[in-house]
Protein backbone atom coordinates (compact mmCIF):
# COMPACT_ATOMS: atom_id res chain seq x y z
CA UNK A 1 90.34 -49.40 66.07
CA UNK A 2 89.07 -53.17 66.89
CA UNK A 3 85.62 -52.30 65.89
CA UNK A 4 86.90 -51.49 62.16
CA UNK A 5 89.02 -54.58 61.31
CA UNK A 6 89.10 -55.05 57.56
CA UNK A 7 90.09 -58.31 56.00
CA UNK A 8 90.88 -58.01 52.12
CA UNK A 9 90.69 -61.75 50.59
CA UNK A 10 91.14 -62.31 46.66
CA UNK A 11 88.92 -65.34 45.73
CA UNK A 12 88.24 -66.33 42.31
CA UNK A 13 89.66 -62.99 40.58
CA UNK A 14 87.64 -61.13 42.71
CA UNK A 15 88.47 -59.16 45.58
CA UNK A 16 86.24 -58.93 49.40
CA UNK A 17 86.31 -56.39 52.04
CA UNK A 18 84.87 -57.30 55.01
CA UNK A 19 84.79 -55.54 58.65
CA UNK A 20 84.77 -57.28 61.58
CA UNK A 21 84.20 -55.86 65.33
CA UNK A 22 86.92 -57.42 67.32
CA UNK A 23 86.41 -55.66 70.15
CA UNK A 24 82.70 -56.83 70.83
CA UNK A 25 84.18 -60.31 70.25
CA UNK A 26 87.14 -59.57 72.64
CA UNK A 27 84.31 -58.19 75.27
CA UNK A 28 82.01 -60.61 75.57
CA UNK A 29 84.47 -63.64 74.38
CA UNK A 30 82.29 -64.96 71.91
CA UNK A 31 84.46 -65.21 68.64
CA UNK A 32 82.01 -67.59 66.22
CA UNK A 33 80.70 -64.40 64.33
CA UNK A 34 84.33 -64.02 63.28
CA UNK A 35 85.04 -64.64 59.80
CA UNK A 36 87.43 -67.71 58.90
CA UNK A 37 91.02 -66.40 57.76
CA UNK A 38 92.36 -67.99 54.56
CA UNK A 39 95.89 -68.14 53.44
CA UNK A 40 96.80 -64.96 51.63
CA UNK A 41 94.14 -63.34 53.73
CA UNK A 42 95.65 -59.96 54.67
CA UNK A 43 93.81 -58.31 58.24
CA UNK A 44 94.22 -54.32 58.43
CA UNK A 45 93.40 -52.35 61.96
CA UNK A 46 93.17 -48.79 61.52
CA UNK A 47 94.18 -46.27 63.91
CA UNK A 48 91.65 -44.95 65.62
CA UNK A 49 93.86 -41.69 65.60
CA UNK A 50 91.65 -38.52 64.54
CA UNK A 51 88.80 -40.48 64.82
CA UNK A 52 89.43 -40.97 68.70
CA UNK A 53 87.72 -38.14 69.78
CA UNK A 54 84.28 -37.16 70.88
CA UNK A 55 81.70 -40.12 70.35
CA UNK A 56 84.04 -42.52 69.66
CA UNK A 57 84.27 -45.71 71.71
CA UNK A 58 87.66 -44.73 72.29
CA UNK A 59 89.47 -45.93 75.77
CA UNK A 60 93.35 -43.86 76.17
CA UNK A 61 96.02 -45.71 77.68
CA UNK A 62 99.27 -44.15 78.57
CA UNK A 63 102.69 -45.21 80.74
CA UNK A 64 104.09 -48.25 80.93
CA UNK A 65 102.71 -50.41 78.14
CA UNK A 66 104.01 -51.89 75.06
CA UNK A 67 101.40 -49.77 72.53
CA UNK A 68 100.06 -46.16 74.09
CA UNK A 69 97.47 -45.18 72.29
CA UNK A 70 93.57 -44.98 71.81
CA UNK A 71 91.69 -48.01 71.81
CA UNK A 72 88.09 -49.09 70.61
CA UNK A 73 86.35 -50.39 73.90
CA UNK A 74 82.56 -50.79 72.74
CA UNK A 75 80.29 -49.77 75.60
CA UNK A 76 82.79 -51.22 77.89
CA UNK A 77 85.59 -53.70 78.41
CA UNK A 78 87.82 -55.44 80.66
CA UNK A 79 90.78 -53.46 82.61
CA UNK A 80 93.10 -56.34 82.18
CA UNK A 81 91.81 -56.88 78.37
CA UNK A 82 92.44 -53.32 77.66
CA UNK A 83 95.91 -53.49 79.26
CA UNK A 84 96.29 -56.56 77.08
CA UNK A 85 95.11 -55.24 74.05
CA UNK A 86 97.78 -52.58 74.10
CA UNK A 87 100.69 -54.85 74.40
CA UNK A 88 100.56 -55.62 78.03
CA UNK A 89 102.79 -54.19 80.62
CA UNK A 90 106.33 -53.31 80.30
CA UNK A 91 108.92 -54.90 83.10
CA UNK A 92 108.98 -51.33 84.38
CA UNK A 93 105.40 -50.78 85.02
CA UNK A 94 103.71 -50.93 88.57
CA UNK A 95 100.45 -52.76 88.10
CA UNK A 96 99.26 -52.10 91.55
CA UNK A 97 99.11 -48.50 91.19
CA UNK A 98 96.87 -48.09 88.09
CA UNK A 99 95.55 -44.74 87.31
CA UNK A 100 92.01 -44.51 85.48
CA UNK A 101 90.05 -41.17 85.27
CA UNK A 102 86.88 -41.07 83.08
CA UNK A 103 83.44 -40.91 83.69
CA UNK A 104 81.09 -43.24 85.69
CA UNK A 105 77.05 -43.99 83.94
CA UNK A 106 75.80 -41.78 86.23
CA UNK A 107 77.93 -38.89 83.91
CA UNK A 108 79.96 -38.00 87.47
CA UNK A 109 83.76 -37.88 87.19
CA UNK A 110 85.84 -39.98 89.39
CA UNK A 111 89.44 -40.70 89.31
CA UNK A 112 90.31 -44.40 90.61
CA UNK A 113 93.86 -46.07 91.93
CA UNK A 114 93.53 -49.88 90.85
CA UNK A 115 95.61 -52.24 92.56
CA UNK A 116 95.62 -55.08 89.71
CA UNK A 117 98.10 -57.19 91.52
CA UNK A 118 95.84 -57.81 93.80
CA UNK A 119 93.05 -58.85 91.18
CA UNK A 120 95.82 -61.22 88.86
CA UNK A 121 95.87 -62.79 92.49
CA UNK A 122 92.50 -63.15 93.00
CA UNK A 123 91.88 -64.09 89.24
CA UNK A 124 88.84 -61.13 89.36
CA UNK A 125 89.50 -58.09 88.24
CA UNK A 126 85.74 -56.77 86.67
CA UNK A 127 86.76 -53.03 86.81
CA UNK A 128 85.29 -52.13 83.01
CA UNK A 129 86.63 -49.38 81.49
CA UNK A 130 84.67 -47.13 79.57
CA UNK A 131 84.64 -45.01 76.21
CA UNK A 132 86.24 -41.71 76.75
CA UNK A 133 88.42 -43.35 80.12
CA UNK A 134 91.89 -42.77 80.43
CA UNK A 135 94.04 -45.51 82.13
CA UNK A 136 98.05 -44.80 83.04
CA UNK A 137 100.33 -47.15 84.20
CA UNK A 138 102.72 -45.49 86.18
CA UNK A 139 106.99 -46.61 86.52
CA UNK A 140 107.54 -48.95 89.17
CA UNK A 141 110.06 -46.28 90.00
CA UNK A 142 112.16 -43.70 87.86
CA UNK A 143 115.75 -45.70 87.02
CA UNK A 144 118.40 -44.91 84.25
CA UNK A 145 117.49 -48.31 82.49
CA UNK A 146 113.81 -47.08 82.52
CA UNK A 147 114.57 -44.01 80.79
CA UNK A 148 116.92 -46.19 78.56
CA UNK A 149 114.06 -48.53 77.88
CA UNK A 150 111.67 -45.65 77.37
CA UNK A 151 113.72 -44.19 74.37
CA UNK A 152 114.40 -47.57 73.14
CA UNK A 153 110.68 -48.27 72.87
CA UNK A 154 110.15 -45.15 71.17
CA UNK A 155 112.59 -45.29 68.66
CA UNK A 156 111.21 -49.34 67.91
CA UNK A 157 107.43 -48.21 67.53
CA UNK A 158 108.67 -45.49 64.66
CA UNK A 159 110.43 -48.26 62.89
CA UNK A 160 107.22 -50.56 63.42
CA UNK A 161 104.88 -47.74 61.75
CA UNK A 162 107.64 -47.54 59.20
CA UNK A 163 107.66 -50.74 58.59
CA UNK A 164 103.98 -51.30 58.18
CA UNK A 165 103.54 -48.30 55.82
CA UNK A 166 106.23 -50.48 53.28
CA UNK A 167 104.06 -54.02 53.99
CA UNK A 168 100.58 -51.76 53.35
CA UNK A 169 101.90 -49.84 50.41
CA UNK A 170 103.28 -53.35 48.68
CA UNK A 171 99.57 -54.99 49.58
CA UNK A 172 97.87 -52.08 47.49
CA UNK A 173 99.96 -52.41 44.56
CA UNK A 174 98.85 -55.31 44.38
CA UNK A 175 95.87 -55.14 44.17
């Protein structure tokens, strides 16, 4: 969840919490309210997980890209930012075939193919996505070293979130 970023700093025997909204930052690409990070600084995201369901500022995207998952989108943000934000494209994913269903402000449902090959072309893409939308990259096309690369990725993000519950567990015990 880029709208809850904590960053824990120890300063003077003392120890800070504060929460940062990346994702307005990311939005409107004005980073100065950021805070400073120090060395020993340590930055935690939260899942948006549970959290990531009604009222949330929650964005879902699925297929092709590096991190699947829920995302915090403010009232709105980028297509190609949100794709970003989750790890960008994999080699296998077909960009000009982009899949987002959600709601328009009107409240109306639509259901839009995005062709953002065509937009990394043009260097304009301005489709915002929207709390509650769901974007899928689809495979380019269905291969035995996609599948292969689809199990691999799995099996890599498990040892990630393994791997991250060790570095968070050591950071509390220290504290």
């Amino acid at each position: 969840d880029l709208g809850r970023v904590q960053v824990f700093r120890r300063a003077n025997g003392r120890r800070t919490t504060m929460t940062v909204d990346l994702s307005e930052a990311m939005r409107t690409g004005d980073f100065s309210d950021l805070p400073e990070l120090l060395p020993d600084d340590v930055v935690f995201v939260p899942s948006l997980g549970a959290e990531a369901g009604a009222g949330s500022n929650a964005a879902y995207i699925t297929g092709d890209v590096a991190q699947p998952g829920a995302y915090g989108v403010g009232s709105g943000i980028d297509l190609l930012k949100l794709i970003s934000i989750s790890g960008g494209n994999l080699p296998t994913g077909d960009l000009s075939h982009v899949q987002v269903v959600g709601t328009d402000p009107t409240g109306a449902t639509f259901s839009a193919s995005v062709d953002l090959e065509q937009y990394l072309e043009t260097g304009d893409s301005r489709f915002l996505v929207r709390p509650g939308d769901v974007v899928h990259v689809p495979p380019k096309s269905a291969t035995l070293a996609g599948a292969i690369w689809g199990v691999t990725r799995e099996f890599l993000g498990v040892s990630r979130d393994i791997v991250n519950l060790f570095l968070i567990s050591d950071v509390l015990n220290e504290n």
